[in-house]
N, C-alpha and C. Protein backbone atom coordinates (compact mmCIF):
# COMPACT_ATOMS: atom_id res chain seq x y z
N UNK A 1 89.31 131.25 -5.65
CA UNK A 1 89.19 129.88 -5.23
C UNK A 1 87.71 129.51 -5.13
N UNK A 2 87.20 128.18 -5.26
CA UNK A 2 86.17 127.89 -5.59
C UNK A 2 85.59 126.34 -5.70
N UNK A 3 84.84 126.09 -5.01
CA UNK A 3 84.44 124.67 -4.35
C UNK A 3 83.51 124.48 -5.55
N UNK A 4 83.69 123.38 -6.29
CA UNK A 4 82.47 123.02 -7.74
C UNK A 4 81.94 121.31 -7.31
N UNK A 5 80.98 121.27 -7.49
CA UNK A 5 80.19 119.22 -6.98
C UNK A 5 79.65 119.34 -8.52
N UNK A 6 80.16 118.50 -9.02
CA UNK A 6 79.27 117.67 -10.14
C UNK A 6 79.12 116.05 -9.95
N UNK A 7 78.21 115.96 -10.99
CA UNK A 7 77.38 114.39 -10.72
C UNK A 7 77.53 113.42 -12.24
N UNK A 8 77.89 112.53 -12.11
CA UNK A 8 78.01 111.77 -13.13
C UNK A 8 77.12 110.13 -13.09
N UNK A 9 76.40 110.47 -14.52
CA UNK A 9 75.87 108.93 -14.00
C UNK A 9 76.45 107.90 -14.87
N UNK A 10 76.41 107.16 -14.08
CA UNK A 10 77.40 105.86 -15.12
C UNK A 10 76.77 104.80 -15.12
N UNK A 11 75.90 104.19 -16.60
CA UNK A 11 75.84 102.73 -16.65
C UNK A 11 76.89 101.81 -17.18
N UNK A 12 76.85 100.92 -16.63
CA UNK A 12 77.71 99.82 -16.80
C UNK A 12 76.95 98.42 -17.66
N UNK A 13 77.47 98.03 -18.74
CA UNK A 13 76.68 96.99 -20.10
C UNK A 13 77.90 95.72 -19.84
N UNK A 14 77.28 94.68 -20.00
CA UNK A 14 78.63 94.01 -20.37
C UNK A 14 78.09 93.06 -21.96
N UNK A 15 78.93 93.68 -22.72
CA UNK A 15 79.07 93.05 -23.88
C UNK A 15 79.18 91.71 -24.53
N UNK A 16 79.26 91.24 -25.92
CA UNK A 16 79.06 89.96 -26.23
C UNK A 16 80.07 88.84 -25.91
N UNK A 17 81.00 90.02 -25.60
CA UNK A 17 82.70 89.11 -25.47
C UNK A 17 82.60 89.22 -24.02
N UNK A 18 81.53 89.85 -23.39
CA UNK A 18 82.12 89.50 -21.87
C UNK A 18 82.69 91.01 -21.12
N UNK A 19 82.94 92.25 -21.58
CA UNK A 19 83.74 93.13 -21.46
C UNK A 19 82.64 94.26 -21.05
N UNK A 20 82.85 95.20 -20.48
CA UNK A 20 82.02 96.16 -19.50
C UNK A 20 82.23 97.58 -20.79
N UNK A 21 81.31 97.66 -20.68
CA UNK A 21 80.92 98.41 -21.87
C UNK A 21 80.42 99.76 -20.76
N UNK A 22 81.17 100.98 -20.70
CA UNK A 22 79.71 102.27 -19.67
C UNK A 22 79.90 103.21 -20.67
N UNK A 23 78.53 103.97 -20.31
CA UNK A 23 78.14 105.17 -20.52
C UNK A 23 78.08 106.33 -19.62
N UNK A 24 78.51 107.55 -19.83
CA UNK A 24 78.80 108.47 -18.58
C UNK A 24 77.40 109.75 -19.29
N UNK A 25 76.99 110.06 -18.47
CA UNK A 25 76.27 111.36 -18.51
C UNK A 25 76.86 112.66 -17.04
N UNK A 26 76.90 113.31 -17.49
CA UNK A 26 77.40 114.51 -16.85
C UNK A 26 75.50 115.10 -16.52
N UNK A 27 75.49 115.31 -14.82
CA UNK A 27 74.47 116.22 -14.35
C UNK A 27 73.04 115.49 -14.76
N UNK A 28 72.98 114.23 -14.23
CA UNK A 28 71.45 113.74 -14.22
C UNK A 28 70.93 114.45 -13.46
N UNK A 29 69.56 114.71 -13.83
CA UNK A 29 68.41 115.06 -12.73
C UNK A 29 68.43 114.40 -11.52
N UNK A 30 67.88 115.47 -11.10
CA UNK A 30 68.28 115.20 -8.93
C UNK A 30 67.25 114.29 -9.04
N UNK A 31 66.00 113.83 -9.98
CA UNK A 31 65.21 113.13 -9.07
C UNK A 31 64.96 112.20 -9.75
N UNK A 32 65.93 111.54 -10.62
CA UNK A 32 66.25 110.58 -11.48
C UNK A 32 66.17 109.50 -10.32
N UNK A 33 65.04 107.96 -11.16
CA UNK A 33 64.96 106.93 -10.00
C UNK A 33 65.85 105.90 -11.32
N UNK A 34 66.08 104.74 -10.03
CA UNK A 34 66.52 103.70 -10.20
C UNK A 34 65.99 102.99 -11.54
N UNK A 35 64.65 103.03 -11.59
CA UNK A 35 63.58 102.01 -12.26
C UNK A 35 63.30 103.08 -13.74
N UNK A 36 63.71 104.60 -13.95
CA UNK A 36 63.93 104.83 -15.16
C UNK A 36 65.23 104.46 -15.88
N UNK A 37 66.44 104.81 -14.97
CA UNK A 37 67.72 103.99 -15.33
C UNK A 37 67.60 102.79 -16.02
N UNK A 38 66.84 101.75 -15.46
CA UNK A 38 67.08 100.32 -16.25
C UNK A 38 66.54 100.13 -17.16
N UNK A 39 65.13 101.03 -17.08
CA UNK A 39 64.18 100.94 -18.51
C UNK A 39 64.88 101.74 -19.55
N UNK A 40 66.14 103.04 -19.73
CA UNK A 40 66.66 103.10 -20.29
C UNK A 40 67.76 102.18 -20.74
N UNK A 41 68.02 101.68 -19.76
CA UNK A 41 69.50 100.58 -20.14
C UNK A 41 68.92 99.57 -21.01
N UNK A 42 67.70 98.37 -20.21
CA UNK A 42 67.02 97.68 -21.15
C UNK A 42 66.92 98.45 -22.62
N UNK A 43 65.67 99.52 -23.04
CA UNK A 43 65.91 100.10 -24.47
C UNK A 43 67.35 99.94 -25.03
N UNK A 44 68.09 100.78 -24.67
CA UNK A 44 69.31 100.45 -25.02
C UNK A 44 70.25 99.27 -25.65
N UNK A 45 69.64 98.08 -24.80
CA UNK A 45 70.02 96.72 -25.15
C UNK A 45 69.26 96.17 -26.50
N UNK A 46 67.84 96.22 -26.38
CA UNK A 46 67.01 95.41 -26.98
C UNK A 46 67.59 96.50 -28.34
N UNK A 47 67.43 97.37 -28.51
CA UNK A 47 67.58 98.37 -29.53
C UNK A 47 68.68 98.26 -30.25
N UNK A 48 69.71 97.53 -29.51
CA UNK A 48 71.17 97.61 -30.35
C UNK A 48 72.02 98.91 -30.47
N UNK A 49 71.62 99.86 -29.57
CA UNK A 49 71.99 101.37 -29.94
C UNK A 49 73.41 101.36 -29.93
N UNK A 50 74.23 100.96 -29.23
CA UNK A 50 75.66 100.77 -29.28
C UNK A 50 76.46 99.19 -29.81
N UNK A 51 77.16 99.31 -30.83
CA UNK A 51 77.55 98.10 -31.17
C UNK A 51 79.04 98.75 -30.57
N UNK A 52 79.70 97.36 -29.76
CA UNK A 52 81.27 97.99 -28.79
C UNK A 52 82.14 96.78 -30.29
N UNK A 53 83.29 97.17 -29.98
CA UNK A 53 84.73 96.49 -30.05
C UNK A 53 84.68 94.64 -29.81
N UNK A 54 83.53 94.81 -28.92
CA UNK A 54 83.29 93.05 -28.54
C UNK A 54 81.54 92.81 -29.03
N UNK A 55 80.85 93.50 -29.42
CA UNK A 55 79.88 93.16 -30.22
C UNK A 55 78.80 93.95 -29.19
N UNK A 56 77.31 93.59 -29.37
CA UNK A 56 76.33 94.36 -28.84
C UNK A 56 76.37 94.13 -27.33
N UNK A 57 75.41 95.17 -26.70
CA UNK A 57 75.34 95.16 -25.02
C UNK A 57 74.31 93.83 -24.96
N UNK A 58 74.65 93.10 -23.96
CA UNK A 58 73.71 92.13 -23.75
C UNK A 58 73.17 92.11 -22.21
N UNK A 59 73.64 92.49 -21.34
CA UNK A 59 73.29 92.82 -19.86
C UNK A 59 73.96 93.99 -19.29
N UNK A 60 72.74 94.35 -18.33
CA UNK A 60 73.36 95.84 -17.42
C UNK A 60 74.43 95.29 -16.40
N UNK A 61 74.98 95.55 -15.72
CA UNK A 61 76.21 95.18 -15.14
C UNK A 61 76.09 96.15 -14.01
N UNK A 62 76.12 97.59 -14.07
CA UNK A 62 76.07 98.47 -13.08
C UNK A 62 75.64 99.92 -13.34
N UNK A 63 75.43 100.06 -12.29
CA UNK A 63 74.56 101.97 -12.68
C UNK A 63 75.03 102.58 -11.07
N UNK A 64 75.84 103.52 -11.38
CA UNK A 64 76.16 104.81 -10.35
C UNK A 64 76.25 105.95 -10.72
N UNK A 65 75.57 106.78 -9.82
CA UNK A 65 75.55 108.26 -9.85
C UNK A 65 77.06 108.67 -9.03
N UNK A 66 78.16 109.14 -9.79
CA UNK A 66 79.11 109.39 -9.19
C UNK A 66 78.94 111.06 -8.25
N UNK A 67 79.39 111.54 -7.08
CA UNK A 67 79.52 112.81 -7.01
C UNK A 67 81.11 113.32 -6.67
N UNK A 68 81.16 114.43 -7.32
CA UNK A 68 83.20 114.64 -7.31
C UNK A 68 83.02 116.19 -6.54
N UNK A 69 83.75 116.59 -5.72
CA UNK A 69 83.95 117.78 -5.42
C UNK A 69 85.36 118.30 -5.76
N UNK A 70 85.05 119.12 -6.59
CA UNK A 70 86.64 120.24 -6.75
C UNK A 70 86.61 121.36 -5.99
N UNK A 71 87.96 121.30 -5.42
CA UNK A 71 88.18 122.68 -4.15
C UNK A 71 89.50 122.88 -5.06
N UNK A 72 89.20 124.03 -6.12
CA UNK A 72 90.50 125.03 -6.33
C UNK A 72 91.07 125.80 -5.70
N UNK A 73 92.37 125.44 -5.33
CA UNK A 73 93.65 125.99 -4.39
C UNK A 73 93.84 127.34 -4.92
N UNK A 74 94.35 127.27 -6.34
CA UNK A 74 94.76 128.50 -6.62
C UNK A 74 94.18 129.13 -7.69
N UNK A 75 94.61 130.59 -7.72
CA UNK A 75 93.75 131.50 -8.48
C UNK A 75 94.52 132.53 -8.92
N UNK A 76 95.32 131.95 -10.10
CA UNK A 76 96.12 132.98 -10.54
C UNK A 76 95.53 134.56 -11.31
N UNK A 77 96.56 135.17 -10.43
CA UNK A 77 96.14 137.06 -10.57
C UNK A 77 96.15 137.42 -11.69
């Protein structure tokens, strides 16, 4: 049995149609700030790097660092 914390960071885009476009990264750096987040998100935008289902990202919408803890019960023999 075995207690695991991972970290997920999630930006949130909202697209040309209006629709929330995210990106997930697994295990950002612990000392990842706010103000590199957006200067990546901005690049991101101006750059066109993702074209979605509803057309390019046109605004950030949201950015969270998720944290999840798994506590495995069982541990088969």
């Amino acid at each position: 049995m075995a207690v695991t914390t991972t970290q997920t960071l999630r930006m949130v885009f909202k697209n040309q149609s209006g629709s929330n476009f995210t990106i997930s990264l697994d295990n950002p750096r612990d000392n990842v700030t706010a103000a590199e987040i957006e200067a990546v998100m901005d690049l991101i935008i101006s750059r066109n790097v993702f074209l979605t289902g509803g057309g390019a990202l046109v605004s950030k919408q949201d950015v969270q660092i998720v944290d999840r803890t798994t506590n495995d019960l069982y541990d088969p023999a």
